[in-house]
PDB file of N, CA and C in Angstrom:
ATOM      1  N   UNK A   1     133.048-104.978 167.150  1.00  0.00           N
ATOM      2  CA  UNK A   1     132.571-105.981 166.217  1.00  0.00           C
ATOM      3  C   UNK A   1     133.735-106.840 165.714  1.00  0.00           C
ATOM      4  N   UNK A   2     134.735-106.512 165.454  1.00  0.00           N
ATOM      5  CA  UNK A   2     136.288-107.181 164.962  1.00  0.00           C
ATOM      6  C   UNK A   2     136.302-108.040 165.946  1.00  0.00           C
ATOM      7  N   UNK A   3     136.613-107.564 167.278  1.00  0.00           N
ATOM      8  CA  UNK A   3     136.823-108.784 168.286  1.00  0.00           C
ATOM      9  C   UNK A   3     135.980-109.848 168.535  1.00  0.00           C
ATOM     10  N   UNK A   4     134.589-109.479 168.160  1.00  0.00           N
ATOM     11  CA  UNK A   4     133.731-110.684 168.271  1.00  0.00           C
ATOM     12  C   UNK A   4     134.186-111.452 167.425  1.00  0.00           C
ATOM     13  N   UNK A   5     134.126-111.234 166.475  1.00  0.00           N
ATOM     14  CA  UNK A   5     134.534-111.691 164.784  1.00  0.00           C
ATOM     15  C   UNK A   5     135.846-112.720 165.196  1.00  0.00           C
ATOM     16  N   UNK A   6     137.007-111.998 165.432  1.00  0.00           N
ATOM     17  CA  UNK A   6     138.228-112.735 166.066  1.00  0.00           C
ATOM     18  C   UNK A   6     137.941-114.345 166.926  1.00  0.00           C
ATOM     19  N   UNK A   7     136.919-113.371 168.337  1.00  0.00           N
ATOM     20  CA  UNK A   7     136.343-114.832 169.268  1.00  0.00           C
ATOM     21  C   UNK A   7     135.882-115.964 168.659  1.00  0.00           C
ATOM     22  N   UNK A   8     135.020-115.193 167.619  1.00  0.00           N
ATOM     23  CA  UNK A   8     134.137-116.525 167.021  1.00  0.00           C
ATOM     24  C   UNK A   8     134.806-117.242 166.541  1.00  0.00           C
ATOM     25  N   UNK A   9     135.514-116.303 165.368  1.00  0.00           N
ATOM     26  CA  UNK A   9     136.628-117.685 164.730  1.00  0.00           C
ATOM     27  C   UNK A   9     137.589-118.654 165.418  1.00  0.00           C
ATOM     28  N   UNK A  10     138.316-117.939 165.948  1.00  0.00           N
ATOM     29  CA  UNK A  10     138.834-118.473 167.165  1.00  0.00           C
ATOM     30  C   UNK A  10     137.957-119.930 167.796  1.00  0.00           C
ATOM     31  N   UNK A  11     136.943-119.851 168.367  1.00  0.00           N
ATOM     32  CA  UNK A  11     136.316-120.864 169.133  1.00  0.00           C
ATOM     33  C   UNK A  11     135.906-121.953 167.588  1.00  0.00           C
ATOM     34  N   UNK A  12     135.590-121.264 166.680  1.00  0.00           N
ATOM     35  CA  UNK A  12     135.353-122.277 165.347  1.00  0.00           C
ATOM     36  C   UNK A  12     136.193-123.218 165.157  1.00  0.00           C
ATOM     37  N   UNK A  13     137.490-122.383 164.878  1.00  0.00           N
ATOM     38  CA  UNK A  13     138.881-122.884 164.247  1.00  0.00           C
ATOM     39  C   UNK A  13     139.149-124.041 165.602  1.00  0.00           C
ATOM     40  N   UNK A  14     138.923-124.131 166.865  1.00  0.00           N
ATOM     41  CA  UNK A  14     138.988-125.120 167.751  1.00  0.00           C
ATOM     42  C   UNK A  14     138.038-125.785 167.869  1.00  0.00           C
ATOM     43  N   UNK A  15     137.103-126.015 167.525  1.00  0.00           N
ATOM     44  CA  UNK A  15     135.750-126.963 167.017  1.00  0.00           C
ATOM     45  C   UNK A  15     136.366-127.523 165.866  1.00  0.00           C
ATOM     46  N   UNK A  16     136.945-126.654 164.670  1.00  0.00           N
ATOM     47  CA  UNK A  16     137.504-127.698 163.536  1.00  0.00           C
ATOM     48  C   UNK A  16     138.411-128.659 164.038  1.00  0.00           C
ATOM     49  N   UNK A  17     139.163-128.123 165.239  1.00  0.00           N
ATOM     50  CA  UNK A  17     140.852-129.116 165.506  1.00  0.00           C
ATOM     51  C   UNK A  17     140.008-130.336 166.025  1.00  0.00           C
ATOM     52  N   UNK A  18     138.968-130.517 166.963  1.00  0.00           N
ATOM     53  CA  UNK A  18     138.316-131.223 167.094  1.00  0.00           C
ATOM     54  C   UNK A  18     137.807-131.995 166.616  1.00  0.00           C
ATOM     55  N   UNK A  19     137.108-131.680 165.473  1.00  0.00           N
ATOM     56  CA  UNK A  19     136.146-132.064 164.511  1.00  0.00           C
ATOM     57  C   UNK A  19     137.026-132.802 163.305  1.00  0.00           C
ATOM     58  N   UNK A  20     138.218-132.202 162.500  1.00  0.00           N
ATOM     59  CA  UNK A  20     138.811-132.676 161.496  1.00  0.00           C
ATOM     60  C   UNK A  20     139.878-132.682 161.836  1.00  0.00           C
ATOM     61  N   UNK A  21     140.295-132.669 162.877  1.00  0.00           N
ATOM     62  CA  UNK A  21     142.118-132.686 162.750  1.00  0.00           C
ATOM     63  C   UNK A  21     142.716-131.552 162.557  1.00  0.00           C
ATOM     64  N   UNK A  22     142.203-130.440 162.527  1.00  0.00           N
ATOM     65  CA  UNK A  22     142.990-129.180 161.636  1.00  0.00           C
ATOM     66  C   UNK A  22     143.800-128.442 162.647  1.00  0.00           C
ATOM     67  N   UNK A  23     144.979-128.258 162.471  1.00  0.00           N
ATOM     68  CA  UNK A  23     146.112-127.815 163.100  1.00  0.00           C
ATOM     69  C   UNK A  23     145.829-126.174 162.728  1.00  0.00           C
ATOM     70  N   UNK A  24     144.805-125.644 163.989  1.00  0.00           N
ATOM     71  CA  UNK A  24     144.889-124.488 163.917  1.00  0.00           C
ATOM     72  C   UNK A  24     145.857-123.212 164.595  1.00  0.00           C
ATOM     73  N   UNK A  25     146.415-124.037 165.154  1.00  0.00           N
ATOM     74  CA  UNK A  25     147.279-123.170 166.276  1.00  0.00           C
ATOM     75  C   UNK A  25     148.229-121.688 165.751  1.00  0.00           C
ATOM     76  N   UNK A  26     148.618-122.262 164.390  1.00  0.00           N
ATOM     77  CA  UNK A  26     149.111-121.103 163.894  1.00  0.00           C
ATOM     78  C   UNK A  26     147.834-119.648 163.194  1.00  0.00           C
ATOM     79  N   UNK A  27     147.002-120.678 162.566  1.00  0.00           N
ATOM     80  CA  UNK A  27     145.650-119.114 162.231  1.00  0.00           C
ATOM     81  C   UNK A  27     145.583-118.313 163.959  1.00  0.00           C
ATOM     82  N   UNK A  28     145.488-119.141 164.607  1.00  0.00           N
ATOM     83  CA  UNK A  28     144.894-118.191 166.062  1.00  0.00           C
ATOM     84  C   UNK A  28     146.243-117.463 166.029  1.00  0.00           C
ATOM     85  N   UNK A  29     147.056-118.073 166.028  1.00  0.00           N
ATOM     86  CA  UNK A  29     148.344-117.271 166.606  1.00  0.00           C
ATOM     87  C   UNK A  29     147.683-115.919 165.954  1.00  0.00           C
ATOM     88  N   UNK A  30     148.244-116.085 164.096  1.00  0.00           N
ATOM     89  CA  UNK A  30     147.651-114.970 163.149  1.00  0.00           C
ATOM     90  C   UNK A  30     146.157-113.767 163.359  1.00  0.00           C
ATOM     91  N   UNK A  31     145.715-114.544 164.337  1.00  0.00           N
ATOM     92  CA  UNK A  31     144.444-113.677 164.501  1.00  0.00           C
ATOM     93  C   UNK A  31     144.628-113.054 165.620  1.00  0.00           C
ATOM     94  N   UNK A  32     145.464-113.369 166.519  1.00  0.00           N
ATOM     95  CA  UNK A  32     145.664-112.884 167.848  1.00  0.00           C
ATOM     96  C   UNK A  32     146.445-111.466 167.643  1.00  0.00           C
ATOM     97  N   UNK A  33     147.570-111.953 166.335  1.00  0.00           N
ATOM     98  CA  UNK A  33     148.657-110.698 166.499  1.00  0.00           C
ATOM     99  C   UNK A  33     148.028-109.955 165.277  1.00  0.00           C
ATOM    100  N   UNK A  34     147.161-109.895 164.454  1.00  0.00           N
ATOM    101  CA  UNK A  34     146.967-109.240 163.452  1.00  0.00           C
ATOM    102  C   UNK A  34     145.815-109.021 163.231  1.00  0.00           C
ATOM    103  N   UNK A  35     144.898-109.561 164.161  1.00  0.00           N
ATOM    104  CA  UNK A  35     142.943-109.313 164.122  1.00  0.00           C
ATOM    105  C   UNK A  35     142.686-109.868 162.975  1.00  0.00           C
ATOM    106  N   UNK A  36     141.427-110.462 163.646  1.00  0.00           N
ATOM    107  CA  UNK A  36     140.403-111.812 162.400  1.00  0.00           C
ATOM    108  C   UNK A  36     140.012-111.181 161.291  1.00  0.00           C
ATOM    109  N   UNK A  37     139.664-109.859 161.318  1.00  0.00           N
ATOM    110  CA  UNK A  37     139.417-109.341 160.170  1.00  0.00           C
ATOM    111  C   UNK A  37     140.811-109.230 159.448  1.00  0.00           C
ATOM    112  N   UNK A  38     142.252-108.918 159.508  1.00  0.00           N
ATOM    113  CA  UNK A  38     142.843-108.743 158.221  1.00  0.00           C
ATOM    114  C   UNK A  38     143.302-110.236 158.288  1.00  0.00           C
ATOM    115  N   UNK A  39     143.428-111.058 158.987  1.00  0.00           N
ATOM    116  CA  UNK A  39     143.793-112.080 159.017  1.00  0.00           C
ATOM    117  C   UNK A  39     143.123-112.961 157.801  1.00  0.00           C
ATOM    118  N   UNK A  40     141.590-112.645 157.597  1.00  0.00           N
ATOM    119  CA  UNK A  40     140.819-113.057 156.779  1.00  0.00           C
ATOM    120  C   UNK A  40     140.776-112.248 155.506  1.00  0.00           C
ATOM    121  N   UNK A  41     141.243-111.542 155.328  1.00  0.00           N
ATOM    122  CA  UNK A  41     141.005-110.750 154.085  1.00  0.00           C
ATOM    123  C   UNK A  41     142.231-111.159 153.473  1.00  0.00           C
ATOM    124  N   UNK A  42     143.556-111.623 154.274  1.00  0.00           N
ATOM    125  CA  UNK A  42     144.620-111.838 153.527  1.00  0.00           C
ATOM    126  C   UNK A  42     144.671-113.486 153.320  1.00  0.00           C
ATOM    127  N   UNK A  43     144.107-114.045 153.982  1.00  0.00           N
ATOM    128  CA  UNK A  43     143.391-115.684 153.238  1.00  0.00           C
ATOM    129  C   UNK A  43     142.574-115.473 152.506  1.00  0.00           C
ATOM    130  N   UNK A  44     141.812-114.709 152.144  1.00  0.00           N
ATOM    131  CA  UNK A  44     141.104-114.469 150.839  1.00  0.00           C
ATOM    132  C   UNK A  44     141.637-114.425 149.588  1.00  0.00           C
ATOM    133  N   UNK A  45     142.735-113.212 150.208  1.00  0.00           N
ATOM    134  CA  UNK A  45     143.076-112.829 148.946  1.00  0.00           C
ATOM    135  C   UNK A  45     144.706-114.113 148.078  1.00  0.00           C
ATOM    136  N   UNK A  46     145.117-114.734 149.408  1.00  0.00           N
ATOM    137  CA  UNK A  46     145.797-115.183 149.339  1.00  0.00           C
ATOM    138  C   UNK A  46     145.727-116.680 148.423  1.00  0.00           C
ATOM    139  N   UNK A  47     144.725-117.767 149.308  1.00  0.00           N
ATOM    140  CA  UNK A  47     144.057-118.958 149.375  1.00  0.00           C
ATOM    141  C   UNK A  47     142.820-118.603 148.436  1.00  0.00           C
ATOM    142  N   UNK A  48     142.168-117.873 148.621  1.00  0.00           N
ATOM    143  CA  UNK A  48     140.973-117.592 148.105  1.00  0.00           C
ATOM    144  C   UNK A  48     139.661-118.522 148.672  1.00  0.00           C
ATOM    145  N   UNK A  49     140.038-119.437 149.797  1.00  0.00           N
ATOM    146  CA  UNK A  49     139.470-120.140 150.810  1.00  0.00           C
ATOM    147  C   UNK A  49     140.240-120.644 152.111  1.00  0.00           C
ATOM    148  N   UNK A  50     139.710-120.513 152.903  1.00  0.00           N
ATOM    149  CA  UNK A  50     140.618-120.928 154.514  1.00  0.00           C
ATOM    150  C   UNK A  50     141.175-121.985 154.454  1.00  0.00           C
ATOM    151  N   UNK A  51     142.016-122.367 155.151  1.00  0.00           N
ATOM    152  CA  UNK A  51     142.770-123.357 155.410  1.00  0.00           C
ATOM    153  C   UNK A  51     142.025-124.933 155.791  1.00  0.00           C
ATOM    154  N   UNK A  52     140.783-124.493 156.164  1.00  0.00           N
ATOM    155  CA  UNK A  52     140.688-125.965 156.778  1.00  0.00           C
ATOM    156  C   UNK A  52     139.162-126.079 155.998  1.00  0.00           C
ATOM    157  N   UNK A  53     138.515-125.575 155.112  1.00  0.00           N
ATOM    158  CA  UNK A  53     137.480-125.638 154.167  1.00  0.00           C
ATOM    159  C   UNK A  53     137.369-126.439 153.568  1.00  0.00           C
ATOM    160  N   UNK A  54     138.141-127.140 153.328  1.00  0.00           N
ATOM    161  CA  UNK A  54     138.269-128.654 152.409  1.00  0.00           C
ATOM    162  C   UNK A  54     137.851-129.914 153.663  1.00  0.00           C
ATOM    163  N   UNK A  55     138.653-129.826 154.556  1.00  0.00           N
ATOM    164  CA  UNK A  55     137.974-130.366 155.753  1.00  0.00           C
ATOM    165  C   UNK A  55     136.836-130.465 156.509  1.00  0.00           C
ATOM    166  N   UNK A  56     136.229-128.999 156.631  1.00  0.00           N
ATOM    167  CA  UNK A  56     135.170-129.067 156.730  1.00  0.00           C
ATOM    168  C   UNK A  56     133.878-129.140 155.658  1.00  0.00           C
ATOM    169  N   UNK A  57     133.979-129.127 154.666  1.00  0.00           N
ATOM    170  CA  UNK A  57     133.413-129.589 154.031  1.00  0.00           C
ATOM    171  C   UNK A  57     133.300-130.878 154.015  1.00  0.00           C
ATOM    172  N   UNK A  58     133.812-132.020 153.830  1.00  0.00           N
ATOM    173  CA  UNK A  58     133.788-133.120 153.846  1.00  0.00           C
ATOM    174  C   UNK A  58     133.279-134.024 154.971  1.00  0.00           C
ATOM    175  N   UNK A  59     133.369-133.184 156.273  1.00  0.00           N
ATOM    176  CA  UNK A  59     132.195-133.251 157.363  1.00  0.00           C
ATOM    177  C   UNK A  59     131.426-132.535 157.750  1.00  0.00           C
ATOM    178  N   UNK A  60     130.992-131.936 156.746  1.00  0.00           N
ATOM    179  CA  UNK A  60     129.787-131.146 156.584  1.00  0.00           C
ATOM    180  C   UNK A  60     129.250-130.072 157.525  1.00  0.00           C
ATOM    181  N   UNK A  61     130.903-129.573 157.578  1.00  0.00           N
ATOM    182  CA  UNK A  61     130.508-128.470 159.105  1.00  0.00           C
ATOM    183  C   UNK A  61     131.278-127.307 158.583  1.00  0.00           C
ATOM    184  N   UNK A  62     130.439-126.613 157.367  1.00  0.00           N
ATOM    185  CA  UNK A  62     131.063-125.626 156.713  1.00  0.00           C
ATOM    186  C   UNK A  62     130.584-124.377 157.882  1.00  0.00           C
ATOM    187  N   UNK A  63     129.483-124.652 158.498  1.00  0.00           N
ATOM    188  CA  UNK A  63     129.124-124.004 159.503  1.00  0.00           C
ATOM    189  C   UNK A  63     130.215-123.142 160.326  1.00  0.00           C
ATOM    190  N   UNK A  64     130.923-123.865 160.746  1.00  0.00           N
ATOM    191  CA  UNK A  64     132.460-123.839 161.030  1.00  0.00           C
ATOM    192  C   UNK A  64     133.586-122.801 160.590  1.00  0.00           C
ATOM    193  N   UNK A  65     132.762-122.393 159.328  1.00  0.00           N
ATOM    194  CA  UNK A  65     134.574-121.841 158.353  1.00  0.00           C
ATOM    195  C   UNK A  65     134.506-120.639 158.765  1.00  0.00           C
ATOM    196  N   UNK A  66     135.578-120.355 158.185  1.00  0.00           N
ATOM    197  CA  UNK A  66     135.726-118.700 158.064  1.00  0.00           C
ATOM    198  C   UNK A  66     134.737-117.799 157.652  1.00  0.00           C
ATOM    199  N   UNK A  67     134.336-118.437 156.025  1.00  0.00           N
ATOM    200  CA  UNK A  67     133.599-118.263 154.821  1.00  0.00           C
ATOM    201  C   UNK A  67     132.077-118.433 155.628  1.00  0.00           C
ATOM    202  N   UNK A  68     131.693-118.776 156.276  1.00  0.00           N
ATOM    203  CA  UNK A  68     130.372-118.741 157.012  1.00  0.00           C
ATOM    204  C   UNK A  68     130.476-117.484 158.068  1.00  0.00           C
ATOM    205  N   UNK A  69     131.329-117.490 158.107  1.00  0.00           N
ATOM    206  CA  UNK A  69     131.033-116.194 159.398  1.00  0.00           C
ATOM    207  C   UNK A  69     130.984-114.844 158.992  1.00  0.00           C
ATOM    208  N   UNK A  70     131.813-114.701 157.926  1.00  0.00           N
ATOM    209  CA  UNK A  70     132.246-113.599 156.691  1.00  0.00           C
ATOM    210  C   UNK A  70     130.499-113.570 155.988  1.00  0.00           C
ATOM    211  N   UNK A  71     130.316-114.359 155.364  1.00  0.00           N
ATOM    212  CA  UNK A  71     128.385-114.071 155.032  1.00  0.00           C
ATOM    213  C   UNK A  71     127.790-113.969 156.075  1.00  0.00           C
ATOM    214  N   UNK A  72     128.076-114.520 157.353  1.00  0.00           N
ATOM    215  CA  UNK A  72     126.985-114.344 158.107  1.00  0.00           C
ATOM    216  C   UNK A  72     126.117-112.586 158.088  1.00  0.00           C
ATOM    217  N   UNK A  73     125.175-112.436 158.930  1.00  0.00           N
ATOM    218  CA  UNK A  73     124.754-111.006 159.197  1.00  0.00           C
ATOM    219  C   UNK A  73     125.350-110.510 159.872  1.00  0.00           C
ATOM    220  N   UNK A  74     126.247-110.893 161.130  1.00  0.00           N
ATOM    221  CA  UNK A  74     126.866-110.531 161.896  1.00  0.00           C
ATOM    222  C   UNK A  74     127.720-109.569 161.606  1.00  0.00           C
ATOM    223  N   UNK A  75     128.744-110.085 160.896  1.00  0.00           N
ATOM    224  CA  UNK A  75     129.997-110.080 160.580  1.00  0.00           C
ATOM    225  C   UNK A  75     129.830-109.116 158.847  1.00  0.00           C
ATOM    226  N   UNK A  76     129.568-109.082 158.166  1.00  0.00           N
ATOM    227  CA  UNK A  76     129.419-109.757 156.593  1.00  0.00           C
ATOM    228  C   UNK A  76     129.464-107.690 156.007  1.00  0.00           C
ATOM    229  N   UNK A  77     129.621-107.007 157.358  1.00  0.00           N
ATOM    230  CA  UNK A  77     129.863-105.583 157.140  1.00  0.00           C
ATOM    231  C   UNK A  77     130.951-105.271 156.866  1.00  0.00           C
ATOM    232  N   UNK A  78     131.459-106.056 157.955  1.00  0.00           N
ATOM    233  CA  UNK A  78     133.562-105.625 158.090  1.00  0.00           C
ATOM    234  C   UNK A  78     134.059-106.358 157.208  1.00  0.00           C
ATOM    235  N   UNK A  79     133.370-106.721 155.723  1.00  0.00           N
ATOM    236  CA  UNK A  79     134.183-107.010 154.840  1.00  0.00           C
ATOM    237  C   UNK A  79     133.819-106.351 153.554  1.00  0.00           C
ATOM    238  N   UNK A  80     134.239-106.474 152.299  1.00  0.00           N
ATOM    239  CA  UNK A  80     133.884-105.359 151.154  1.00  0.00           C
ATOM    240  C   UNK A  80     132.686-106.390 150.150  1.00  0.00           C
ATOM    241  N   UNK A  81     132.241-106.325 149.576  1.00  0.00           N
ATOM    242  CA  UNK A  81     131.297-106.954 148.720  1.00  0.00           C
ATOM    243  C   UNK A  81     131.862-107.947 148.092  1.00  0.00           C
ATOM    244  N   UNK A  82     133.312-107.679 147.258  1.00  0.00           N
ATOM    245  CA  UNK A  82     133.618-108.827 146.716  1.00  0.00           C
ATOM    246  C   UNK A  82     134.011-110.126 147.654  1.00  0.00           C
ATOM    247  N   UNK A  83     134.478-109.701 148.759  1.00  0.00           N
ATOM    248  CA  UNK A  83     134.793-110.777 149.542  1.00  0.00           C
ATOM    249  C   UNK A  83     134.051-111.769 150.811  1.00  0.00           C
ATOM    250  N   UNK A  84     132.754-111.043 150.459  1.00  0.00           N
ATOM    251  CA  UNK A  84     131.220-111.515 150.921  1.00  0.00           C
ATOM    252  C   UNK A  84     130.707-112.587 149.919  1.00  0.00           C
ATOM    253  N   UNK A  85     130.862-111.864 148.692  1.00  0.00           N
ATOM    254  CA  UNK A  85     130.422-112.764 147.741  1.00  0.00           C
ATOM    255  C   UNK A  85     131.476-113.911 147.221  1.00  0.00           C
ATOM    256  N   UNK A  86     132.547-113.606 147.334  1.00  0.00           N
ATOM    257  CA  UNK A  86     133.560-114.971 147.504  1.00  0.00           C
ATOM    258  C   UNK A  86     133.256-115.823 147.921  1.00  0.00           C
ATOM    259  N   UNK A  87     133.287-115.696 149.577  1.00  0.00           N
ATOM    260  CA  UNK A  87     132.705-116.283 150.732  1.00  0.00           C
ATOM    261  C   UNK A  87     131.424-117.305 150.299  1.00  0.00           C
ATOM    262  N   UNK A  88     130.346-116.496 149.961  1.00  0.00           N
ATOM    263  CA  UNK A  88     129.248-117.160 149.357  1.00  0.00           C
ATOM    264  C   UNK A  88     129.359-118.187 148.258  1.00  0.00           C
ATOM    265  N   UNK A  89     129.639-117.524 147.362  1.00  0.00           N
ATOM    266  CA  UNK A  89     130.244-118.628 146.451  1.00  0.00           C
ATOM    267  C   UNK A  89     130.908-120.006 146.261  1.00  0.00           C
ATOM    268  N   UNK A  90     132.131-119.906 146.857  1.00  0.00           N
ATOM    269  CA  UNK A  90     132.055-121.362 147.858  1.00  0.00           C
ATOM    270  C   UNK A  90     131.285-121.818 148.481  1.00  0.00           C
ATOM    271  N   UNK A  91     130.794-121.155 149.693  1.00  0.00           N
ATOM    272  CA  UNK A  91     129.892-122.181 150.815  1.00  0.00           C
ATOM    273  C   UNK A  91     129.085-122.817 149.111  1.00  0.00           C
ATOM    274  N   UNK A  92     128.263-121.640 148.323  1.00  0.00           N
ATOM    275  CA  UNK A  92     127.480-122.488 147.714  1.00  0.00           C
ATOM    276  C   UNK A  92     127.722-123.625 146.734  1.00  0.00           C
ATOM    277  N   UNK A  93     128.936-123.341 146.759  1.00  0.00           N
ATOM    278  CA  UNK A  93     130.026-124.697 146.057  1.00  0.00           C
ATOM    279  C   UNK A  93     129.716-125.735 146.322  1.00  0.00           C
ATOM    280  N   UNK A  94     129.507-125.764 147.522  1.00  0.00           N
ATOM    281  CA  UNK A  94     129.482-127.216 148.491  1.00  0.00           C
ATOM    282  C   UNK A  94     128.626-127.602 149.109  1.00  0.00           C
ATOM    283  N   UNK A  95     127.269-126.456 148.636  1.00  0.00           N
ATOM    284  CA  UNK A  95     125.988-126.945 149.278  1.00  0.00           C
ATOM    285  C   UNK A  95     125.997-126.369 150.788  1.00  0.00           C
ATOM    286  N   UNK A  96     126.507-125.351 151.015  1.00  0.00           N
ATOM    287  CA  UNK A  96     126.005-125.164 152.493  1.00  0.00           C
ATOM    288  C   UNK A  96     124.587-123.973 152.207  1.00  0.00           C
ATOM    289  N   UNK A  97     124.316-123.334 151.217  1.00  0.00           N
ATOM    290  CA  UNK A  97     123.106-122.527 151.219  1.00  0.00           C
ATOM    291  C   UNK A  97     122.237-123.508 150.340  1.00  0.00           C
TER     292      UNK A  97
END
């Protein structure tokens, strides 16, 4: 389940470079050598939103984030409650629920 998690973001975070410009090359690096799951828990705890969330928001492809994949059903196990509901919280910041 981690590695899916990893792929997805991964293929996201290159839909954002696409989509907004976002110089993801270094998160993948980070996800490659340290797996999407802690990779994301330490932008949580760090940022308290991903790197390119401001971006995608503004083209309305929160679909995209981190923070969407983290609530998703998929995913939304391999993380702890508070950082599900983080996640949520923003997207609903910005109108993605």
């Amino acid at each position: 389940m981690e590695q899916k998690f990893a792929k997805q973001w991964i293929a996201h975070l290159q839909k954002s470079t696409l989509i907004c410009g976002y110089r993801s090359q270094k998160m993948i690096t980070d996800i490659e050598k340290f797996g999407g799951v802690q990779t994301a828990k330490r932008v949580l705890k760090r940022n308290g939103v991903s790197e390119d969330f401001q971006l995608l928001a503004k083209k309305k492809q929160l679909a995209l984030s981190m923070e969407a994949l983290i609530t998703s059903g998929a995913f939304s196990s391999l993380f702890d409650d508070e950082e599900v509901n983080q996640c949520f919280e923003n997207l609903c910041e910005y109108g993605y629920f």
